[in-house]
N, C-alpha and C. Protein backbone atom coordinates (compact mmCIF):
# COMPACT_ATOMS: atom_id res chain seq x y z
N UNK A 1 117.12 -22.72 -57.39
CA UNK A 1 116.29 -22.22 -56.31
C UNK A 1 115.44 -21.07 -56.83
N UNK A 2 114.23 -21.10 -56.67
CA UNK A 2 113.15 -20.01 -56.87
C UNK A 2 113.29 -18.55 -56.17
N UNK A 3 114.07 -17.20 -57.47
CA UNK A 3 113.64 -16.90 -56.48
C UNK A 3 112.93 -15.27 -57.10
N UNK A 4 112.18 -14.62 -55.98
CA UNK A 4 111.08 -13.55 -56.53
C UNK A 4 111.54 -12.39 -57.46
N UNK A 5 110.85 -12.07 -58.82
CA UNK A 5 111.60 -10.87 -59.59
C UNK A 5 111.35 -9.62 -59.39
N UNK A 6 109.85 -9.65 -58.57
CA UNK A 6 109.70 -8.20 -58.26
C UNK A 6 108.96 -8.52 -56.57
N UNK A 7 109.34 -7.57 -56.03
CA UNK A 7 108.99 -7.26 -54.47
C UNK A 7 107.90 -7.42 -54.24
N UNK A 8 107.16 -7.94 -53.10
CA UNK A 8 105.62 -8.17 -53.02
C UNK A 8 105.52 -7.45 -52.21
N UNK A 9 104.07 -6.77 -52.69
CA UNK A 9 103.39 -5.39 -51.75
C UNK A 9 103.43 -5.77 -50.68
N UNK A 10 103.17 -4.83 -49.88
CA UNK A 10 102.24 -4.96 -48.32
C UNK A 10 100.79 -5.75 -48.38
N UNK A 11 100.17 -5.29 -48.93
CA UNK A 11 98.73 -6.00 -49.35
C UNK A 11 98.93 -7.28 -49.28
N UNK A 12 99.54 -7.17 -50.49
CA UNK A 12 99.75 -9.10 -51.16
C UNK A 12 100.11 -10.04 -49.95
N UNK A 13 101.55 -9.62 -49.18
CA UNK A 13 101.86 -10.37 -48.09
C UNK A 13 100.93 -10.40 -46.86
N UNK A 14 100.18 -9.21 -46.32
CA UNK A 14 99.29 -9.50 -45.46
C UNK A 14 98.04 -10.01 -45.75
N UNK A 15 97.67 -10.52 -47.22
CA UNK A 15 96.17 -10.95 -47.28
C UNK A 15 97.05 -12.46 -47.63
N UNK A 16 97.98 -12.93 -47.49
CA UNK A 16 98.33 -14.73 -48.07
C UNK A 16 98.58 -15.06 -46.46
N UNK A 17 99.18 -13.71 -45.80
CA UNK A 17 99.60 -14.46 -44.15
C UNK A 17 98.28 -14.66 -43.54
N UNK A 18 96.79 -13.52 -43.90
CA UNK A 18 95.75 -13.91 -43.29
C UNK A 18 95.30 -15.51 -43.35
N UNK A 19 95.80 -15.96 -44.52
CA UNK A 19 94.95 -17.69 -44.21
C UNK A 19 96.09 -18.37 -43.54
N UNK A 20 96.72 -18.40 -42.58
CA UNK A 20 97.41 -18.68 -41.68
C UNK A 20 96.99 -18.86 -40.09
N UNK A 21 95.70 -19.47 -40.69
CA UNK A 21 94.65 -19.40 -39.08
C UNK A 21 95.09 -21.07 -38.10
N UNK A 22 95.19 -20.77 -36.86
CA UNK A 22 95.17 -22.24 -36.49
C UNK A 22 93.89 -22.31 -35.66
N UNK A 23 93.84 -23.79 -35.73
CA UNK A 23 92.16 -24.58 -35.19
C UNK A 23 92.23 -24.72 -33.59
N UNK A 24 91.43 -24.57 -33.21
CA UNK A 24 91.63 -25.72 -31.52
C UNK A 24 91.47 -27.09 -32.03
N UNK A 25 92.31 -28.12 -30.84
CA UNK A 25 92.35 -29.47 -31.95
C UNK A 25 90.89 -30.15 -31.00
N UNK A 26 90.85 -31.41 -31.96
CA UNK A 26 89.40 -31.78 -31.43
C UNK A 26 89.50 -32.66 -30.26
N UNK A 27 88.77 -32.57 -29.91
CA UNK A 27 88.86 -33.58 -28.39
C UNK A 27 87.21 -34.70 -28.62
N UNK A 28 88.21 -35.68 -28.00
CA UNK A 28 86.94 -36.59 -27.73
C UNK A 28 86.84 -37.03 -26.64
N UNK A 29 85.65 -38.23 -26.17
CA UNK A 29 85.63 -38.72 -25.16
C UNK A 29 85.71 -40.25 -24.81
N UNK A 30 86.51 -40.63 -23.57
CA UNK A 30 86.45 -41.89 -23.83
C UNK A 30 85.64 -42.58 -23.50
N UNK A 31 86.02 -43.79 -22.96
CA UNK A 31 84.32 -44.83 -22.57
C UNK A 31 83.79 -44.07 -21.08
N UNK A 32 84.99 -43.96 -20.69
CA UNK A 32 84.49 -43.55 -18.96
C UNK A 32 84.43 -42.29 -18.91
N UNK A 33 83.92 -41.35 -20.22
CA UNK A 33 83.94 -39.96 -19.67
C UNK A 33 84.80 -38.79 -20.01
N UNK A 34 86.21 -39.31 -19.90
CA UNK A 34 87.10 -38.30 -19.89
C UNK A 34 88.00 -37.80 -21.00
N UNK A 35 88.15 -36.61 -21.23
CA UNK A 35 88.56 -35.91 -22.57
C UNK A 35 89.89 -36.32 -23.23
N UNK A 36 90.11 -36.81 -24.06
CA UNK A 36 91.35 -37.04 -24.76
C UNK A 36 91.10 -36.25 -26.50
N UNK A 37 92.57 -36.09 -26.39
CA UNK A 37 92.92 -36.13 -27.72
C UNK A 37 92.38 -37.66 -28.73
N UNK A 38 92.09 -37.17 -30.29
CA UNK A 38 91.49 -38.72 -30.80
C UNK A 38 92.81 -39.83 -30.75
N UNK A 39 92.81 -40.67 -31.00
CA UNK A 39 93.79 -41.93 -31.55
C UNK A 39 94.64 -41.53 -30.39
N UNK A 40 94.43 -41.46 -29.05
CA UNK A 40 95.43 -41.36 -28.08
C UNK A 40 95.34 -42.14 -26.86
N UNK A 41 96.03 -43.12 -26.48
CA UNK A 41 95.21 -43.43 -24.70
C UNK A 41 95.27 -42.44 -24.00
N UNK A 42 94.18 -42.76 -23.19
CA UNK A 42 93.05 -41.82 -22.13
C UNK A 42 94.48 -41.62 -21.60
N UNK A 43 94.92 -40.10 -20.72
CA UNK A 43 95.88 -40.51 -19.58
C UNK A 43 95.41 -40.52 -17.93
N UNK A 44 93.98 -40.39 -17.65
CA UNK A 44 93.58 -40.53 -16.87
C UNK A 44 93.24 -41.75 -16.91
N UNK A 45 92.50 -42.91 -17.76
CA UNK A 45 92.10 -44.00 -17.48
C UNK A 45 92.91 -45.13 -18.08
N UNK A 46 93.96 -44.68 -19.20
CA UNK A 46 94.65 -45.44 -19.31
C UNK A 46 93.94 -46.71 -20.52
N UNK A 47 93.08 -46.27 -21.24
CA UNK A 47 91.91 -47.13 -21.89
C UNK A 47 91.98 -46.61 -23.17
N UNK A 48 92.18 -47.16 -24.58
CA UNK A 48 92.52 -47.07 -25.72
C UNK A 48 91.72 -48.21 -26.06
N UNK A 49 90.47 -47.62 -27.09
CA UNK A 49 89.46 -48.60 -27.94
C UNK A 49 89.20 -49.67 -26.75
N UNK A 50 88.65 -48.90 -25.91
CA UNK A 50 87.76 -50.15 -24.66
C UNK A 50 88.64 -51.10 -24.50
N UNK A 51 89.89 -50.92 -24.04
CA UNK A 51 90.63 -51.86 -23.51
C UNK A 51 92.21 -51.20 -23.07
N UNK A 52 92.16 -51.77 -21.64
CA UNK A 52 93.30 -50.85 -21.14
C UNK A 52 94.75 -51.20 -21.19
N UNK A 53 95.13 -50.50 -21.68
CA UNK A 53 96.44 -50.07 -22.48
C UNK A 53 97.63 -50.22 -21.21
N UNK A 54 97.26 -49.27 -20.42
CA UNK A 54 98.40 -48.42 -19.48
C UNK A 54 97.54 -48.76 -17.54
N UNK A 55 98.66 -49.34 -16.91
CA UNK A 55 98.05 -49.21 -15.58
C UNK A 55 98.39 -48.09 -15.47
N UNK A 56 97.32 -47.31 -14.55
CA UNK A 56 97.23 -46.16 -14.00
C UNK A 56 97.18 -46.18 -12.40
């Protein structure tokens, strides 16, 4: 197991935690309009690649 030989600064650890950013995830739209997550059926319309998946 790896492990550290000398103590890491303050610096060091707060400038490696800075790239620790999170994204908003992307949203798309489906045929009829309404916002989904990508590769997901609609849960309002129930419609995955123009064809419905789920009665709603």
């Amino acid at each position: 197991m790896a492990v550290p030989k000398r103590k890491m600064s303050r610096s060091n650890t707060r400038s490696r935690r800075a790239q620790w950013k999170t994204t908003a995830p992307t949203l798309t739209t489906c045929d009829r309009g309404h916002v989904t997550l990508p590769h997901t059926v609609c849960p309002e319309c129930g419609r995955y690649d123009k064809r419905t998946v789920l009665a709603v």
